[in-house]
C-alpha atoms as a PDB file:
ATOM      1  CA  UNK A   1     120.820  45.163  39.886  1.00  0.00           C
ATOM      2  CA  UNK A   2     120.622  48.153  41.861  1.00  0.00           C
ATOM      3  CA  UNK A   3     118.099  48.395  44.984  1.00  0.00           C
ATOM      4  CA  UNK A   4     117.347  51.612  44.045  1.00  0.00           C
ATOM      5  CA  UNK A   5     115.879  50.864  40.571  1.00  0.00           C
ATOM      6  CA  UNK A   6     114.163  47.539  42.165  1.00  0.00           C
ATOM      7  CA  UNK A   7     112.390  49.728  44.604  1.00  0.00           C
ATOM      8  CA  UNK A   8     111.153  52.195  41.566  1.00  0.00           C
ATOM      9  CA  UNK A   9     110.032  49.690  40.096  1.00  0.00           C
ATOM     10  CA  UNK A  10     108.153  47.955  42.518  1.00  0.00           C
ATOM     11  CA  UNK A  11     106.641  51.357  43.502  1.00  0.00           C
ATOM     12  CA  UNK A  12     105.274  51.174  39.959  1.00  0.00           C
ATOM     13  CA  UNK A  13     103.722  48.319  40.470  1.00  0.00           C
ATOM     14  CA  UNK A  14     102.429  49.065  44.083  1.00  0.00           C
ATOM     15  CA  UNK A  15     100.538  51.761  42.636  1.00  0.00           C
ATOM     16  CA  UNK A  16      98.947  50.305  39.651  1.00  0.00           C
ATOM     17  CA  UNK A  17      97.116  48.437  42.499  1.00  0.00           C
ATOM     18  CA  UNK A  18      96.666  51.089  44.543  1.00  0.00           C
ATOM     19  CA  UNK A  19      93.108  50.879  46.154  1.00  0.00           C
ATOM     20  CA  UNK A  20      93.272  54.643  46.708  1.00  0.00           C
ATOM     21  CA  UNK A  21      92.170  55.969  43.102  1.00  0.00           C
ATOM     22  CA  UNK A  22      90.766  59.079  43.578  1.00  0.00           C
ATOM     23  CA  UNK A  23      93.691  60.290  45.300  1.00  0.00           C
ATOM     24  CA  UNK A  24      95.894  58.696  42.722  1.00  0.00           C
ATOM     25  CA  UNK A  25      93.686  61.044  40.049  1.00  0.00           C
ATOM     26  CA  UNK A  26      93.850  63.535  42.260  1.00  0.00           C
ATOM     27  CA  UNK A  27      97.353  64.240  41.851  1.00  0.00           C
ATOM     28  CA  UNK A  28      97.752  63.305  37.982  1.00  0.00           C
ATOM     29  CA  UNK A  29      95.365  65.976  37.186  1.00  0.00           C
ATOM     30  CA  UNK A  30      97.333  68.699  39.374  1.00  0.00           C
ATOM     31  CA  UNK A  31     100.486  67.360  37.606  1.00  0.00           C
ATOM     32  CA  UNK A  32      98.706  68.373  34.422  1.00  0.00           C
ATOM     33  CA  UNK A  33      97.419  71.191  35.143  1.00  0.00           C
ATOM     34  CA  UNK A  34     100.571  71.954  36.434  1.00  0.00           C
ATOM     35  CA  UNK A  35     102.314  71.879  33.361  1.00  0.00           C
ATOM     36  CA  UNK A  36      99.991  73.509  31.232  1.00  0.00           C
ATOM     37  CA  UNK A  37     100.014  76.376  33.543  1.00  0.00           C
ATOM     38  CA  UNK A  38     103.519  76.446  33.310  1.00  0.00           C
ATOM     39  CA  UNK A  39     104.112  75.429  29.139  1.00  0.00           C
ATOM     40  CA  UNK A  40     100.906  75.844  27.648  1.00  0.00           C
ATOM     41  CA  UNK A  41      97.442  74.294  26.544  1.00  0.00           C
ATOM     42  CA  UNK A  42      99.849  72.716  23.245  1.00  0.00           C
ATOM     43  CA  UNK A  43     100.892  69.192  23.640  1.00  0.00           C
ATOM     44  CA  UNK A  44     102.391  69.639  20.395  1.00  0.00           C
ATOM     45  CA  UNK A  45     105.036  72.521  21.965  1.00  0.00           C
ATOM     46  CA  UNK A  46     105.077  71.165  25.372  1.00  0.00           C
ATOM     47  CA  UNK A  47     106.372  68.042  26.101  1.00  0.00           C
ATOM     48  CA  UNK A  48     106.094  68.131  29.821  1.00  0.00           C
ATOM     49  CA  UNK A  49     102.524  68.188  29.392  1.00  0.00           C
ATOM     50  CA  UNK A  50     102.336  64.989  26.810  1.00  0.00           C
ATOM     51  CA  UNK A  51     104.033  63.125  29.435  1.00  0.00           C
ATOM     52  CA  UNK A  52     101.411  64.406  31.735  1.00  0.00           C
ATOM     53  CA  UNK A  53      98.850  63.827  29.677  1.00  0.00           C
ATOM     54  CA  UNK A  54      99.790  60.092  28.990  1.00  0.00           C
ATOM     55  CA  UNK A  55     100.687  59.167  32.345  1.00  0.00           C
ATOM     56  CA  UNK A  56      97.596  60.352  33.380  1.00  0.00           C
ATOM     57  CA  UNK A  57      95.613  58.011  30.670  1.00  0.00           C
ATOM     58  CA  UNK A  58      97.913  55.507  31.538  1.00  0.00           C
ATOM     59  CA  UNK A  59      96.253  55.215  34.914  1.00  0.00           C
ATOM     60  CA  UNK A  60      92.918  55.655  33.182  1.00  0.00           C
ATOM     61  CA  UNK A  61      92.063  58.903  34.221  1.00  0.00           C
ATOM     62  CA  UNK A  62      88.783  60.160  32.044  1.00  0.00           C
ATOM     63  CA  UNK A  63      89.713  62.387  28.758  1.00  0.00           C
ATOM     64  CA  UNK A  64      87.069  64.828  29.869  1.00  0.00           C
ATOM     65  CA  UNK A  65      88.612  65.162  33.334  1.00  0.00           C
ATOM     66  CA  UNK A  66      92.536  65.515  31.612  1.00  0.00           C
ATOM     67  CA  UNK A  67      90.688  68.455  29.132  1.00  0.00           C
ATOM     68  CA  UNK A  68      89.152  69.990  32.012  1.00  0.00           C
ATOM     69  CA  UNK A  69      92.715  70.204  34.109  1.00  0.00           C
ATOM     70  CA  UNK A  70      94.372  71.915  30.668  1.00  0.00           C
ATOM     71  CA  UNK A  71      91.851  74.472  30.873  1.00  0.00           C
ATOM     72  CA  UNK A  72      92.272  75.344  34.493  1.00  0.00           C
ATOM     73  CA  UNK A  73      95.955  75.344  33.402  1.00  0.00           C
ATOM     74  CA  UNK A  74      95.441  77.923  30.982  1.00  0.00           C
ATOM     75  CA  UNK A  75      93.212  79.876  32.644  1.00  0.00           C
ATOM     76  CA  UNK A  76      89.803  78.983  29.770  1.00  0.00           C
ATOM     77  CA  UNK A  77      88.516  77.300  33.748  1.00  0.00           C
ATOM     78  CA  UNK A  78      88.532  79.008  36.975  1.00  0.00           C
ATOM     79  CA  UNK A  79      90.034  76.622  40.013  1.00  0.00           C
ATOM     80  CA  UNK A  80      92.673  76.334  42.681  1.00  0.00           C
ATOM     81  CA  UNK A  81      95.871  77.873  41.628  1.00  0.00           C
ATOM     82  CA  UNK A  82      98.795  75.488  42.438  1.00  0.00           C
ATOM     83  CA  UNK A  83     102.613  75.946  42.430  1.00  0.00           C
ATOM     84  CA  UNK A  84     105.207  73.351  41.941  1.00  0.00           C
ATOM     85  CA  UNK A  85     108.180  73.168  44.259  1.00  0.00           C
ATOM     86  CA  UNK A  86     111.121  70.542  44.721  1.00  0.00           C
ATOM     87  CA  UNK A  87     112.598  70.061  48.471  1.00  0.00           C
ATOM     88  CA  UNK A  88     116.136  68.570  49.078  1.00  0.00           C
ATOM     89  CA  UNK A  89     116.777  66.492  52.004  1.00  0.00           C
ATOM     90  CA  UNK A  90     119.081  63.533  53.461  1.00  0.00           C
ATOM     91  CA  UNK A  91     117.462  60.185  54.735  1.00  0.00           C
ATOM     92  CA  UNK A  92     119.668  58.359  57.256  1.00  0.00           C
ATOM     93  CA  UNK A  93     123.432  57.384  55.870  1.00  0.00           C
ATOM     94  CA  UNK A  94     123.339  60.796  53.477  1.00  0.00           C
ATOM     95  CA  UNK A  95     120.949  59.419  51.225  1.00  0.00           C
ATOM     96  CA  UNK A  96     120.006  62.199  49.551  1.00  0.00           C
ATOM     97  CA  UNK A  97     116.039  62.672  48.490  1.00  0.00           C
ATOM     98  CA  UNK A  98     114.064  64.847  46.360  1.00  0.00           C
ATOM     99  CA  UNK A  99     110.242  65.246  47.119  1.00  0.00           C
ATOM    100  CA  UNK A 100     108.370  66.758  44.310  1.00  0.00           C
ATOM    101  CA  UNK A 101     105.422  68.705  45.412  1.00  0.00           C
ATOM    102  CA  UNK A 102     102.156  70.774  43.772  1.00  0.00           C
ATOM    103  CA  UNK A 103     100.964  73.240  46.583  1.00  0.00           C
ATOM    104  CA  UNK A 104      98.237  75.306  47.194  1.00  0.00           C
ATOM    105  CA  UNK A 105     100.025  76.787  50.417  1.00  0.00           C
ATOM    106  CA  UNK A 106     104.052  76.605  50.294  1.00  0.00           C
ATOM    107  CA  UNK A 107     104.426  77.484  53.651  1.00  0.00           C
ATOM    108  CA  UNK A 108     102.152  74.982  54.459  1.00  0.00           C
ATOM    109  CA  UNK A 109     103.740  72.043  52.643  1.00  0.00           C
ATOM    110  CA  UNK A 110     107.153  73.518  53.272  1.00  0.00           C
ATOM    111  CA  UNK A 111     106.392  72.917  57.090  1.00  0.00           C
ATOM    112  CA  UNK A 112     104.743  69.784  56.635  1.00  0.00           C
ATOM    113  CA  UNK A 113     107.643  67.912  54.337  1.00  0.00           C
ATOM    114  CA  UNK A 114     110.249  69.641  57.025  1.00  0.00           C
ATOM    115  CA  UNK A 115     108.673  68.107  60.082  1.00  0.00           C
ATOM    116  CA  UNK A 116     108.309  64.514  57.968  1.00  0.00           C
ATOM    117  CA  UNK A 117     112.015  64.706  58.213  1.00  0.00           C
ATOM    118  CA  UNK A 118     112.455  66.207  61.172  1.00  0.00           C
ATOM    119  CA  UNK A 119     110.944  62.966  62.824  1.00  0.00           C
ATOM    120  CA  UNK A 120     111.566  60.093  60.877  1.00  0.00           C
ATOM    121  CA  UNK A 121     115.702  60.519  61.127  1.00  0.00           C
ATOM    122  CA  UNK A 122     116.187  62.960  58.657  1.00  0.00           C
ATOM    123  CA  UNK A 123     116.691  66.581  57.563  1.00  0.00           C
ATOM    124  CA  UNK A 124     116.285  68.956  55.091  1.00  0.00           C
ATOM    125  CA  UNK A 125     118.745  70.786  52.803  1.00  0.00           C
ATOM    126  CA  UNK A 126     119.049  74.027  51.041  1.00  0.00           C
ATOM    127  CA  UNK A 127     117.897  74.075  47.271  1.00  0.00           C
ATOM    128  CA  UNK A 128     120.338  72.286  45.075  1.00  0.00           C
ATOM    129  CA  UNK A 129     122.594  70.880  48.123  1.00  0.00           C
ATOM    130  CA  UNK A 130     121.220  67.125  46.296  1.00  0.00           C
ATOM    131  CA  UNK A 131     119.803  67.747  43.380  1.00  0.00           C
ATOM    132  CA  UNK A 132     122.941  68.095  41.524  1.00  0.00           C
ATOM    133  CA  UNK A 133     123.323  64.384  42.216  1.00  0.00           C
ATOM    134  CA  UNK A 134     120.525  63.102  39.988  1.00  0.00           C
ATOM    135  CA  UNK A 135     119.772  63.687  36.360  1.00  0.00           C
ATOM    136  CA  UNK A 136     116.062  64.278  34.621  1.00  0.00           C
ATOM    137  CA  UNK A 137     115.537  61.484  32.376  1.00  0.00           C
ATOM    138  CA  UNK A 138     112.624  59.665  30.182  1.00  0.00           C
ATOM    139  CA  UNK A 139     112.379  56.209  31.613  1.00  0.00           C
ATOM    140  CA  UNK A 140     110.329  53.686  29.783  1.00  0.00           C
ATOM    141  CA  UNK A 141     109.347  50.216  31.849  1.00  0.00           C
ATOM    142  CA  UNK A 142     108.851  46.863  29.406  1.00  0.00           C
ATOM    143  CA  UNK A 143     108.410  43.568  30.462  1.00  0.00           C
ATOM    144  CA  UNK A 144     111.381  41.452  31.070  1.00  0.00           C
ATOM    145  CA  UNK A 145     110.176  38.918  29.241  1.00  0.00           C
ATOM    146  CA  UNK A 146     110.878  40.128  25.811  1.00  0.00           C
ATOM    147  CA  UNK A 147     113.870  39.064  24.265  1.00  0.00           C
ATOM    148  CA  UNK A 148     116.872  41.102  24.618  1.00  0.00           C
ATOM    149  CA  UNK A 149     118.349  41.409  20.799  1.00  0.00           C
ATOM    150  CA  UNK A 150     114.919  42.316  19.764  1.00  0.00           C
ATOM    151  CA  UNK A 151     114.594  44.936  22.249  1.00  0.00           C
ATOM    152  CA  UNK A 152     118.102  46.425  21.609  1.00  0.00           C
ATOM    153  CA  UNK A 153     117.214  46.994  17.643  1.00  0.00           C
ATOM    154  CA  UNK A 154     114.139  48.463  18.653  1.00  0.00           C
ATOM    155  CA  UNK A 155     115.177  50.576  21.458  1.00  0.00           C
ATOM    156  CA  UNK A 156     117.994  52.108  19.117  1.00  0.00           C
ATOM    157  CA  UNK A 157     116.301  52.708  16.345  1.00  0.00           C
ATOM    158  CA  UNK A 158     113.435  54.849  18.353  1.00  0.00           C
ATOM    159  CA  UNK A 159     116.686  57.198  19.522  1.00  0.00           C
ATOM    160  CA  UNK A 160     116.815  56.233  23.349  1.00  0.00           C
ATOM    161  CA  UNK A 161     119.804  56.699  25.109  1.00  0.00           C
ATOM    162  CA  UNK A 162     120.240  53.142  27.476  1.00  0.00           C
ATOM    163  CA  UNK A 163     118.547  50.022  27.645  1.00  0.00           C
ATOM    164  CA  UNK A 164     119.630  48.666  31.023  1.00  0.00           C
ATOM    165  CA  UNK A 165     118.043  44.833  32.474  1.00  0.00           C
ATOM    166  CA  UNK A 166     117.012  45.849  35.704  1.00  0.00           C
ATOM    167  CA  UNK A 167     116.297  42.135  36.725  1.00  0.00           C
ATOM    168  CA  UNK A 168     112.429  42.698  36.881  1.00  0.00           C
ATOM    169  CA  UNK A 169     111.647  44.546  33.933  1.00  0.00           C
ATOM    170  CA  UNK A 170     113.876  45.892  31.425  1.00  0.00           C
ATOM    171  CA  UNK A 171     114.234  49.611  31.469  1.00  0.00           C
ATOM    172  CA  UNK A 172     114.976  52.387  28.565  1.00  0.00           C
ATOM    173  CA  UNK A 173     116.303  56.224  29.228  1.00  0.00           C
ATOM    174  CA  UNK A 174     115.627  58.608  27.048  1.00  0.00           C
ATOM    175  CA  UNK A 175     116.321  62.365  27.360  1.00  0.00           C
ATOM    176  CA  UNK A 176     113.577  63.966  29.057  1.00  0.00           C
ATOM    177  CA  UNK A 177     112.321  65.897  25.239  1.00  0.00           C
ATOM    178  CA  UNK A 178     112.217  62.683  23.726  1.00  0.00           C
ATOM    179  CA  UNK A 179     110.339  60.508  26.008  1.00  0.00           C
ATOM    180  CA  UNK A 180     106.981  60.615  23.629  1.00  0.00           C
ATOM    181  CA  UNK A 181     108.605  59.791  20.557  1.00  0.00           C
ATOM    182  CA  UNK A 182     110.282  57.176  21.735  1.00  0.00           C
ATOM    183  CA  UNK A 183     107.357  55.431  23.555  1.00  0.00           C
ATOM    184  CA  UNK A 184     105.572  56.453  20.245  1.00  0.00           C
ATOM    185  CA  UNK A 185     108.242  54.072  18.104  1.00  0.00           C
ATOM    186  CA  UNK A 186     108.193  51.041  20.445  1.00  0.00           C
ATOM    187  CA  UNK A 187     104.477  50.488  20.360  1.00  0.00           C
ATOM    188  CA  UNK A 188     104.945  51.169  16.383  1.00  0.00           C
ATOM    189  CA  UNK A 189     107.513  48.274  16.859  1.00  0.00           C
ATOM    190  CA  UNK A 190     104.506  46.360  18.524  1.00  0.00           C
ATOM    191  CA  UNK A 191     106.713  46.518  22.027  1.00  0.00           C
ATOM    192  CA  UNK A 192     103.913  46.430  25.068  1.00  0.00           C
ATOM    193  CA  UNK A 193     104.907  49.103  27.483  1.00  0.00           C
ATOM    194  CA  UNK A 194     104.380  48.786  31.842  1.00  0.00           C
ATOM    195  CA  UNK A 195     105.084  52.502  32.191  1.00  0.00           C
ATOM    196  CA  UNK A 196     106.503  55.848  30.871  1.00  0.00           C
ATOM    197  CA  UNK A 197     107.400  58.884  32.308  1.00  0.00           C
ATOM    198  CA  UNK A 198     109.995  61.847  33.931  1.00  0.00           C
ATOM    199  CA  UNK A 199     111.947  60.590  36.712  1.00  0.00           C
ATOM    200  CA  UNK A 200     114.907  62.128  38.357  1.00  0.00           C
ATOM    201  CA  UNK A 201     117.444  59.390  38.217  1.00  0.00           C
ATOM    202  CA  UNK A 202     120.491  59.178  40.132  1.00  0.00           C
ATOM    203  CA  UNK A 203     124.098  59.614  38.928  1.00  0.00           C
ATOM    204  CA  UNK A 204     125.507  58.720  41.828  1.00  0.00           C
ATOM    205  CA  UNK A 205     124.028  55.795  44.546  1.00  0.00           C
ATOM    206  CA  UNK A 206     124.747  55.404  48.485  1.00  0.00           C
ATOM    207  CA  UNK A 207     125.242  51.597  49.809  1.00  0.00           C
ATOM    208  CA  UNK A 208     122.805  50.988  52.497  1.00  0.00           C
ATOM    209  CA  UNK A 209     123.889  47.690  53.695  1.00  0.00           C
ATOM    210  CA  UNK A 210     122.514  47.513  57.023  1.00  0.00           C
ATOM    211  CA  UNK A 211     118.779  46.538  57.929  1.00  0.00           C
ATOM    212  CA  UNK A 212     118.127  48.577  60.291  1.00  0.00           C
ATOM    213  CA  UNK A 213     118.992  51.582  58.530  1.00  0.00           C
ATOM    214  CA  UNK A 214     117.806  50.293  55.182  1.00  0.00           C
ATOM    215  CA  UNK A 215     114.353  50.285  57.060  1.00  0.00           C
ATOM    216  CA  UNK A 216     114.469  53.962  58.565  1.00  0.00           C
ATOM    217  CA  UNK A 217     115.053  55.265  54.921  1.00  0.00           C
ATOM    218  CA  UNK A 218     112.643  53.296  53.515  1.00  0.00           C
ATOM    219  CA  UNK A 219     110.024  54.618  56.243  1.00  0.00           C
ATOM    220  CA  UNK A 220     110.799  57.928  55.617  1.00  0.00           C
ATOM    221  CA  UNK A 221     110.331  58.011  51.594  1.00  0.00           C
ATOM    222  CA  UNK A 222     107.302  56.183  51.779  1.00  0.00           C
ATOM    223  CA  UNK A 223     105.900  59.068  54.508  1.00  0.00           C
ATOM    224  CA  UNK A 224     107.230  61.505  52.414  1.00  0.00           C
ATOM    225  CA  UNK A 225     104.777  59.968  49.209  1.00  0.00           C
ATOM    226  CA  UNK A 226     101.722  59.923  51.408  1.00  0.00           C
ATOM    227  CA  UNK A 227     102.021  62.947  51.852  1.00  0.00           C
ATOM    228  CA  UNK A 228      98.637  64.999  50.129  1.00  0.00           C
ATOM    229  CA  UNK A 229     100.715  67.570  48.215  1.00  0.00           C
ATOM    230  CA  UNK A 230     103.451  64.804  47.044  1.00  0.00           C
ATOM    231  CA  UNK A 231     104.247  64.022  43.374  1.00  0.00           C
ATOM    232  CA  UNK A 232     107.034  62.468  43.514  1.00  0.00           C
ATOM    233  CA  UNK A 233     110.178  61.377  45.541  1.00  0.00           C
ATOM    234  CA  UNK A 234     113.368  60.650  44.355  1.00  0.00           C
ATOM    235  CA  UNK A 235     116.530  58.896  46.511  1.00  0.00           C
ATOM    236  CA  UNK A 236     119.951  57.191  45.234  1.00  0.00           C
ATOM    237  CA  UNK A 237     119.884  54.959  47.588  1.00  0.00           C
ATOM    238  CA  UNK A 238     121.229  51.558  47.027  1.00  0.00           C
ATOM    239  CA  UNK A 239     120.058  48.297  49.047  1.00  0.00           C
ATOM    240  CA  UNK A 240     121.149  45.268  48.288  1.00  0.00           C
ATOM    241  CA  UNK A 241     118.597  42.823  46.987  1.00  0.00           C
ATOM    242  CA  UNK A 242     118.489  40.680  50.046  1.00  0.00           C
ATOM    243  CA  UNK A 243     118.053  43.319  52.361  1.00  0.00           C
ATOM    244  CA  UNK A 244     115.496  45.410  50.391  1.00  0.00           C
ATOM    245  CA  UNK A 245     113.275  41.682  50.455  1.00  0.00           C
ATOM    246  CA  UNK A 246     113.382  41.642  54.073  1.00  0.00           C
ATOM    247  CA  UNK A 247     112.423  45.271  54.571  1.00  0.00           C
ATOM    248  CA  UNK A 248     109.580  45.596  52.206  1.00  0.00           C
ATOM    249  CA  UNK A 249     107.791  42.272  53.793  1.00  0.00           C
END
């Protein structure tokens, strides 16, 4: 299995439990209002937003609260205008790293994200120097318990692209358009579902097979994800299993 996908994973689960909810909200609802700013009020026509939308009730954010981000979105309510922008970077060993951000201030964040680099033995890259090693993909999260020739029927006939056993939880990719309707056709198939939603997944992975360095990386996504104007961050990294359980003790 790869590190990388064990450490998304557990990520997933570390923030299901995450004590800190009202920042957790915080950022759903800018990632909504985010993309109806940028595709419309229309879940119907803009599928960025439906997987907004539902990863925001996933993590039982209030309906009201959701409507009231689409409207700011649109412009129906007045608030803060903010701008989504991607920054490209290496973590120690080339590991490359995408950090997803909604900003109020660019040059603000911009600084911010540079100097979390900066100091945690990293750097940052021009625009597109990494990206062009990852992919945007629907990912879909079931339990691993579920029995794999079931799930195989299922996941094919709802039109996803992969089904891969990713030791703690199986995992289905989808192109990013057809994320909803295939969520939609595995709980129609009475499949529970952990988690669904846009990642950037990596087409190509860098062995980190040395503690020490396995831990600096580590450090530096997780400072990156603290950070207050952070979506999302996205490595290919790829720790062994043995290593990545003694670093994240």
């Amino acid at each position: 299995m790869s590190g990388h996908s064990k450490w998304a994973t557990t990520k997933h689960q570390k923030g299901a439990k995450d004590k800190a909810r009202g920042k957790l909200f915080a950022k759903l609802i800018r990632q909504v209002e985010v993309a109806a700013r940028e595709g419309g009020g229309d879940m119907t026509s803009n599928a960025t937003l439906r997987a907004m939308f539902q990863k925001a009730r996933d993590a039982s954010v209030p309906m009201d609260t959701i409507e009231r981000a689409v409207k700011r979105g649109t412009g129906e309510l007045e608030g803060v205008r903010y701008e989504a922008i991607a920054y490209e970077g290496y973590a120690a060993s080339g590991v490359a790293v995408i950090v997803e951000c909604l900003t109020d201030n660019r040059n603000r964040t911009g600084s911010e994200i540079r100097a979390i680099f900066s100091r945690n033995g990293g750097s940052m890259a021009e625009p597109g120097a990494v990206s062009w090693q990852f992919e945007r993909k629907g990912v879909v999260t079931l339990p691993r318990s579920l029995a794999e020739d079931d799930l195989m029927a299922a996941v094919l006939d709802a039109g996803a692209e992969d089904l891969r056993d990713e030791g703690e939880a199986w995992v289905v990719y989808t192109p990013p358009h057809d994320l909803a309707q295939v969520r939609t056709a595995l709980e129609e198939a009475g499949i529970a579902i952990d988690a669904a939603e846009l990642q950037m997944v990596p087409t190509t992975t860098v062995e980190v097979a040395e503690e020490g360095t396995a831990r600096k990386v580590l450090h530096l996504l997780e400072l990156l994800e603290e950070h207050d104007d952070t979506d999302n961050v996205w490595s290919n990294f790829d720790i062994p299993d043995a290593i990545l359980e003694q670093v994240s003790v």
